[in-house]
Protein backbone atom coordinates (compact mmCIF):
# COMPACT_ATOMS: atom_id res chain seq x y z
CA UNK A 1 -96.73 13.18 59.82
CA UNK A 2 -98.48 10.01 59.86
CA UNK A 3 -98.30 7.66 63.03
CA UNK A 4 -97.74 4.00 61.65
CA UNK A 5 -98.86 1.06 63.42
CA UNK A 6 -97.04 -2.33 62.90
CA UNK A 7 -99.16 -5.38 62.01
CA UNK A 8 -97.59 -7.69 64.25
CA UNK A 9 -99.85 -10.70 62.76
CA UNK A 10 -98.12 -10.16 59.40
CA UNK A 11 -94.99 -8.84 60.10
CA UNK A 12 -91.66 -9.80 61.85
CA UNK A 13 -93.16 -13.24 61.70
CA UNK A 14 -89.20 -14.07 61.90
CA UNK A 15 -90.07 -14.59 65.47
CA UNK A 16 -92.60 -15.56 67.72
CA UNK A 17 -95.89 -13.43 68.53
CA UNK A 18 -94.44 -12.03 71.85
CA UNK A 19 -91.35 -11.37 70.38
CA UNK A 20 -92.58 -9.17 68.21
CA UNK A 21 -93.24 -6.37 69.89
CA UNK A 22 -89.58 -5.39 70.82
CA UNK A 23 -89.05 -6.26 66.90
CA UNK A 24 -91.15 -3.77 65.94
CA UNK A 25 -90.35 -1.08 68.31
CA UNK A 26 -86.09 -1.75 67.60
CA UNK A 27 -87.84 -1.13 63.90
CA UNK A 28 -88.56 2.67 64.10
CA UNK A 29 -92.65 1.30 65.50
CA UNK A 30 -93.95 3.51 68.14
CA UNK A 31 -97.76 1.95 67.82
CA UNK A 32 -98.17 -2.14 67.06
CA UNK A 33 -101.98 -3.76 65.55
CA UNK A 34 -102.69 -7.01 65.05
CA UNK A 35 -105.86 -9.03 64.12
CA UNK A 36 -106.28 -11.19 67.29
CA UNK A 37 -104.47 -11.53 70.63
CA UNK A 38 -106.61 -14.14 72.21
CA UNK A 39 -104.06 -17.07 72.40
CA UNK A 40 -101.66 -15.37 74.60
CA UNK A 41 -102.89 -14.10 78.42
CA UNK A 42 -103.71 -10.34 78.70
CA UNK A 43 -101.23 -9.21 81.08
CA UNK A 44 -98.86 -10.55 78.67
CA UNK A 45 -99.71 -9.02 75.67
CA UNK A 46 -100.01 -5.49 78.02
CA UNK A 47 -96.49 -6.07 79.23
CA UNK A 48 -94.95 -6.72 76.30
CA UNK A 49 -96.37 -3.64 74.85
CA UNK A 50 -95.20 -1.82 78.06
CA UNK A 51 -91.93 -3.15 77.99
CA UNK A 52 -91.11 -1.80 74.35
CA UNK A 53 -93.15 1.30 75.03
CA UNK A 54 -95.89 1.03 72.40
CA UNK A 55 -99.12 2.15 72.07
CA UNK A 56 -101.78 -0.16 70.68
CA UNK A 57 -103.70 1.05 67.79
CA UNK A 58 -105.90 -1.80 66.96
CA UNK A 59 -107.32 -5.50 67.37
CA UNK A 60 -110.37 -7.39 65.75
CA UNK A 61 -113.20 -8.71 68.14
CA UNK A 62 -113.08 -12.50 68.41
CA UNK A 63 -114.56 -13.68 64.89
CA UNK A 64 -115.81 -16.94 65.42
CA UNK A 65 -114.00 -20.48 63.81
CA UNK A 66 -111.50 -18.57 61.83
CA UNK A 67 -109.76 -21.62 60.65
CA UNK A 68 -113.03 -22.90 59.31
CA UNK A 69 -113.53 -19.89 57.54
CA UNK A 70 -115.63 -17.30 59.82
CA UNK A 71 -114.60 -13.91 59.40
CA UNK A 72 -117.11 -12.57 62.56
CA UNK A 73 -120.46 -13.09 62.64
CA UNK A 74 -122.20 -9.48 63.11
CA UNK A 75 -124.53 -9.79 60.56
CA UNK A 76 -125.29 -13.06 60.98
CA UNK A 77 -129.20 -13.02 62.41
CA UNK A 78 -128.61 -16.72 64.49
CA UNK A 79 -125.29 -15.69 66.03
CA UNK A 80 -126.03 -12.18 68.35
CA UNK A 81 -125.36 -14.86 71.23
CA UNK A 82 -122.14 -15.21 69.88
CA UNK A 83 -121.25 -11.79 69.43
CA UNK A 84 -122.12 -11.03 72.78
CA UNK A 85 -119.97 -13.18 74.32
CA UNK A 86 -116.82 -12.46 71.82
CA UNK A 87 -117.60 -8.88 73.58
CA UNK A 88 -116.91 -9.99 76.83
CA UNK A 89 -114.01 -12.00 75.71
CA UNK A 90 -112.31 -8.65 73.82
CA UNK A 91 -112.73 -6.34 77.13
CA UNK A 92 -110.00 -7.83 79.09
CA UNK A 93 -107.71 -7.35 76.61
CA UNK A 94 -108.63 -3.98 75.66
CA UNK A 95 -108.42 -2.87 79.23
CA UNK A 96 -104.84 -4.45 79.60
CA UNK A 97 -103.71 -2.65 76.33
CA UNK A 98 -105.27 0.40 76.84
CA UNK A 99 -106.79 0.22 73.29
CA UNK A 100 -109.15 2.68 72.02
CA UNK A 101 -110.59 1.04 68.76
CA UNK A 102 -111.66 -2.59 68.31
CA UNK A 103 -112.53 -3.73 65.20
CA UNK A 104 -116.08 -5.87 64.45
CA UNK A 105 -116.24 -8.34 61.74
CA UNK A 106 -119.39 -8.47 60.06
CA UNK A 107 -118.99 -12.23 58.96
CA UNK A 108 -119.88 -13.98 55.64
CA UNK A 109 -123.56 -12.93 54.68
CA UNK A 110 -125.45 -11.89 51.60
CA UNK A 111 -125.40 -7.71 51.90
CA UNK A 112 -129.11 -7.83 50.00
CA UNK A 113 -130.50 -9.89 52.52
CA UNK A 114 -132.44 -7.73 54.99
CA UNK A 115 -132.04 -10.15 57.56
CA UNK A 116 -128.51 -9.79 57.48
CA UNK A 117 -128.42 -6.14 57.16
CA UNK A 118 -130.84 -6.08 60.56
CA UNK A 119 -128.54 -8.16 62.10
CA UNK A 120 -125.42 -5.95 60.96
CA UNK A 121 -126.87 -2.90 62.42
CA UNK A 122 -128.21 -4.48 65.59
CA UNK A 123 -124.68 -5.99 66.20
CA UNK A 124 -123.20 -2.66 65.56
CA UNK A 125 -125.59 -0.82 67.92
CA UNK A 126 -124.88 -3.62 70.73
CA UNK A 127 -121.17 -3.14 70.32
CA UNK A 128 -120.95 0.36 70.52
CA UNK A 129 -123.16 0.79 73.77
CA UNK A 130 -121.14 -2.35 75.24
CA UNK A 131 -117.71 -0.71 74.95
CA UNK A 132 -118.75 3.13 75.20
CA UNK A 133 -118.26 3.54 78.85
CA UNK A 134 -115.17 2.01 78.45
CA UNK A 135 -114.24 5.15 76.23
CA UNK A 136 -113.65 2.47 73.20
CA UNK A 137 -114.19 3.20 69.58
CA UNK A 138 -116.03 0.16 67.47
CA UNK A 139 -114.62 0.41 63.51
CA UNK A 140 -116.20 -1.73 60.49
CA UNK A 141 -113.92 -2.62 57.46
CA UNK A 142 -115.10 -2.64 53.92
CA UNK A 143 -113.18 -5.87 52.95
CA UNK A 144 -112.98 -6.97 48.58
CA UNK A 145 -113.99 -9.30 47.41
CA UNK A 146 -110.91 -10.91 45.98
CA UNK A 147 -109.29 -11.60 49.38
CA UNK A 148 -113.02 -12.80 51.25
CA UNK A 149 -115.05 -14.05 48.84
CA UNK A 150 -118.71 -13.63 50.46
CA UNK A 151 -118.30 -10.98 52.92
CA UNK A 152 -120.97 -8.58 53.88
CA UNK A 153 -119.19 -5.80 54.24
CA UNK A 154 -117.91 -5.23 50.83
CA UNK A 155 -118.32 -1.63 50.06
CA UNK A 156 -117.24 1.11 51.34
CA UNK A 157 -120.49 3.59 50.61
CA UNK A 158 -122.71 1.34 52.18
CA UNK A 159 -120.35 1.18 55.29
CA UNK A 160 -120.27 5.31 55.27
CA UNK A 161 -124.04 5.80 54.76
CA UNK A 162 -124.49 3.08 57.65
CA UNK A 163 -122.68 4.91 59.93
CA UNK A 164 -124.18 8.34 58.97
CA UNK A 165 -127.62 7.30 59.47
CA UNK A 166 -127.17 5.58 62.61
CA UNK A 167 -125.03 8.46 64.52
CA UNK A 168 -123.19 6.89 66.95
CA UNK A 169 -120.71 8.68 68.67
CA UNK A 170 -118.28 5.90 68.95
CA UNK A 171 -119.05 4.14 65.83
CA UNK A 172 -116.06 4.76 62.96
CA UNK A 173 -115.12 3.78 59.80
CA UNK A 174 -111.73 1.79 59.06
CA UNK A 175 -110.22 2.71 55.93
CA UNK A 176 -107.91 0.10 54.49
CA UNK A 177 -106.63 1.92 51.10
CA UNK A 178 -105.75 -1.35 49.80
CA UNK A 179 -109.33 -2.51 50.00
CA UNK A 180 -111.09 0.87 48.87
CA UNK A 181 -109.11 0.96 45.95
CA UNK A 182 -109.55 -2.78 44.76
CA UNK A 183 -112.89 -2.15 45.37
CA UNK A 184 -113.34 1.24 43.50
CA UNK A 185 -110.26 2.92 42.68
CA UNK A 186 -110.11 6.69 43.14
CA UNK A 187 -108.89 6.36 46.46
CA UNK A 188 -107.89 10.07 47.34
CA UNK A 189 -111.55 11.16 46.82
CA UNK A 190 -112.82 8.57 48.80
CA UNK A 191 -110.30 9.41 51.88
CA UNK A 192 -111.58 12.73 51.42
CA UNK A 193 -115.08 12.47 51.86
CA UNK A 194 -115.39 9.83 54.40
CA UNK A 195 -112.21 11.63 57.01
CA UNK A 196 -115.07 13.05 59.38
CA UNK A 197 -115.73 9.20 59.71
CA UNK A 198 -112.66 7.68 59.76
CA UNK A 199 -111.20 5.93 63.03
CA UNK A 200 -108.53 3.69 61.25
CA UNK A 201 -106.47 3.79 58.07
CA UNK A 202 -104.72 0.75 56.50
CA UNK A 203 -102.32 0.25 54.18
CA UNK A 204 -100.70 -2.37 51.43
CA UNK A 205 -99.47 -2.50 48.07
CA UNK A 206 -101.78 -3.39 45.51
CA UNK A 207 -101.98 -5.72 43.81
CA UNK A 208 -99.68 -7.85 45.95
CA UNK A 209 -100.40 -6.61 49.50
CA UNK A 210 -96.73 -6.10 50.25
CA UNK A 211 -94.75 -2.89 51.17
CA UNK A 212 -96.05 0.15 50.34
CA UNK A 213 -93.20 1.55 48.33
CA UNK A 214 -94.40 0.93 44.61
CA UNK A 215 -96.80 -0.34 42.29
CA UNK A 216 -100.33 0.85 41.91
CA UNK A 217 -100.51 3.57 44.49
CA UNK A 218 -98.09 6.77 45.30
CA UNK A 219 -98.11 6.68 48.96
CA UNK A 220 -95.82 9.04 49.50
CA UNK A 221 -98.64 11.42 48.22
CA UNK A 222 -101.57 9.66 50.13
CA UNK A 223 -99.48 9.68 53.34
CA UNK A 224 -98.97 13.75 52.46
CA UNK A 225 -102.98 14.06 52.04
CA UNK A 226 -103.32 12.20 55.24
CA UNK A 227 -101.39 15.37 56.77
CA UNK A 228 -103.16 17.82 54.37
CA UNK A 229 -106.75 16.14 55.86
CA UNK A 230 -106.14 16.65 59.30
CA UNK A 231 -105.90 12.59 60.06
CA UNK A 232 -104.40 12.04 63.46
CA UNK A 233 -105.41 8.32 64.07
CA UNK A 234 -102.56 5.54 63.61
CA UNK A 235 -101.86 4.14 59.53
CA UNK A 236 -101.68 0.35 59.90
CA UNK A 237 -99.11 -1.61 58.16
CA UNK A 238 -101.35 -4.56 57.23
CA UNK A 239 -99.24 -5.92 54.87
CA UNK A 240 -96.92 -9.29 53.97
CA UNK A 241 -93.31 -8.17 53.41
CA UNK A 242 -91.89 -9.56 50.69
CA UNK A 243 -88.97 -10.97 52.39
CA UNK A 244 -87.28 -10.18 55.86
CA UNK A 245 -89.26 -7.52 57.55
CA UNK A 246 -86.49 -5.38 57.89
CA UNK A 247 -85.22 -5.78 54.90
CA UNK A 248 -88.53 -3.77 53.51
CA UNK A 249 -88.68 -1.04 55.90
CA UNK A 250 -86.82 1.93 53.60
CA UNK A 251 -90.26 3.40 52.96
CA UNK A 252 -90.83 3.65 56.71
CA UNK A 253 -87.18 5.36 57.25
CA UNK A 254 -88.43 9.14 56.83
CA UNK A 255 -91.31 8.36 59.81
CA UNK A 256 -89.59 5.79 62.72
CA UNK A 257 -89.62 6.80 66.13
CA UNK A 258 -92.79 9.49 65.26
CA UNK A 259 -94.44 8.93 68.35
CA UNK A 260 -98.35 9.32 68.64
């Protein structure tokens, strides 16, 4: 059975941040993600996952000016200083959470420029050798192009043959089914041949990025093929509920209090 992860940037926004941690785990959550803890102290974040005995599943590295638009900046040639430091910044908190995957943004950059590509894997290389010893995965996200116009990492081959070729023990794919299959559909074969890579799942509605409980997809099935493929990493809930958090949750009902 699946272990799910509750986005805690998108839901039970009812309350504050540090508040929602005990949301989520009086929801049914045994495992909490969330794209970036960096406003609130790490011993914080660590006790408040303590105190509602989660397990962390998840955060991005530091990704630059987000409210001016960056969305990391790993394959970004002029920036490695950057994503150095953002390194140095994420440890802390990964240490306090007892995290085993971070996630690194590759940034807004033009996928058939080589300079950007060299950058991409350099980053990626960096990364994973920083945060090995510290027994820490590094994922990278295909993300569409619909939701980030512009970003480099837009496809989820290219992402798998990256991380084929450069055999990296810790380096892992993140599979967020709502991007693969606004980017190309046929989402069950895709799960299926990139598993021995995968590190992460994700998972929305599609079209609207809300509950997983209807349109496009049958998750019900994928969360069954999950099982059938062996996956035994967390399922993010990276969605926006359409209302009240809790007032979405009957899809979750068959899996709460599944513990990793």
């Amino acid at each position: 059975m699946p272990h799910f992860a509750a986005n805690l940037t998108m839901m039970f926004t009812e309350v504050p941040f540090l508040d929602r941690f005990e949301a989520a785990a009086k929801a049914g959550f045994a495992a909490v993600e969330f794209l970036f803890p960096y406003d609130h102290p790490p011993q914080e974040v660590s006790a408040r996952l303590r105190g509602n005995g989660l397990t962390q599943a998840l955060f991005n590295l530091p990704p630059g000016n987000w409210d001016a638009g960056e969305k990391g900046f790993a394959a970004l040639p002029d920036r490695l200083a950057d994503l150095q430091a953002s390194l140095k910044t994420a440890l802390p908190y990964a240490e306090a959470t007892g995290v085993k995957r971070v996630h690194l943004m590759a940034g807004i950059a033009d996928r058939s420029d080589p300079g950007a590509v060299g950058a991409f894997r350099k980053s990626i290389a960096y990364a994973a050798e920083f945060f090995a010893p510290h027994g820490l995965d590094v994922v990278i996200e295909p993300i569409n192009p619909r939701n980030v116009p512009g970003y480099f990492l837009n496809d989820f081959g290219f992402a798998a043959d990256l991380i084929r070729e450069l055999k990296i023990p810790n380096l892992k794919l993140q599979f967020d089914i709502y991007h693969c299959q606004i980017i190309h559909g046929d989402v069950t074969m895709h799960l299926r041949a990139m598993m021995p890579i995968t590190g992460h799942v994700q998972i929305a509605s599609i079209p609207s990025r809300h509950e997983p409980d209807g349109e496009e997809l049958n998750y019900p099935y994928l969360f069954a093929e999950l099982d059938r493929l062996a996956y035994g990493g967390f399922v993010g809930c990276e969605y926006n509920p359409r209302g009240k958090t809790t007032d979405g949750l009957a899809w979750f009902k068959p899996y709460a209090g599944v513990k990793p």
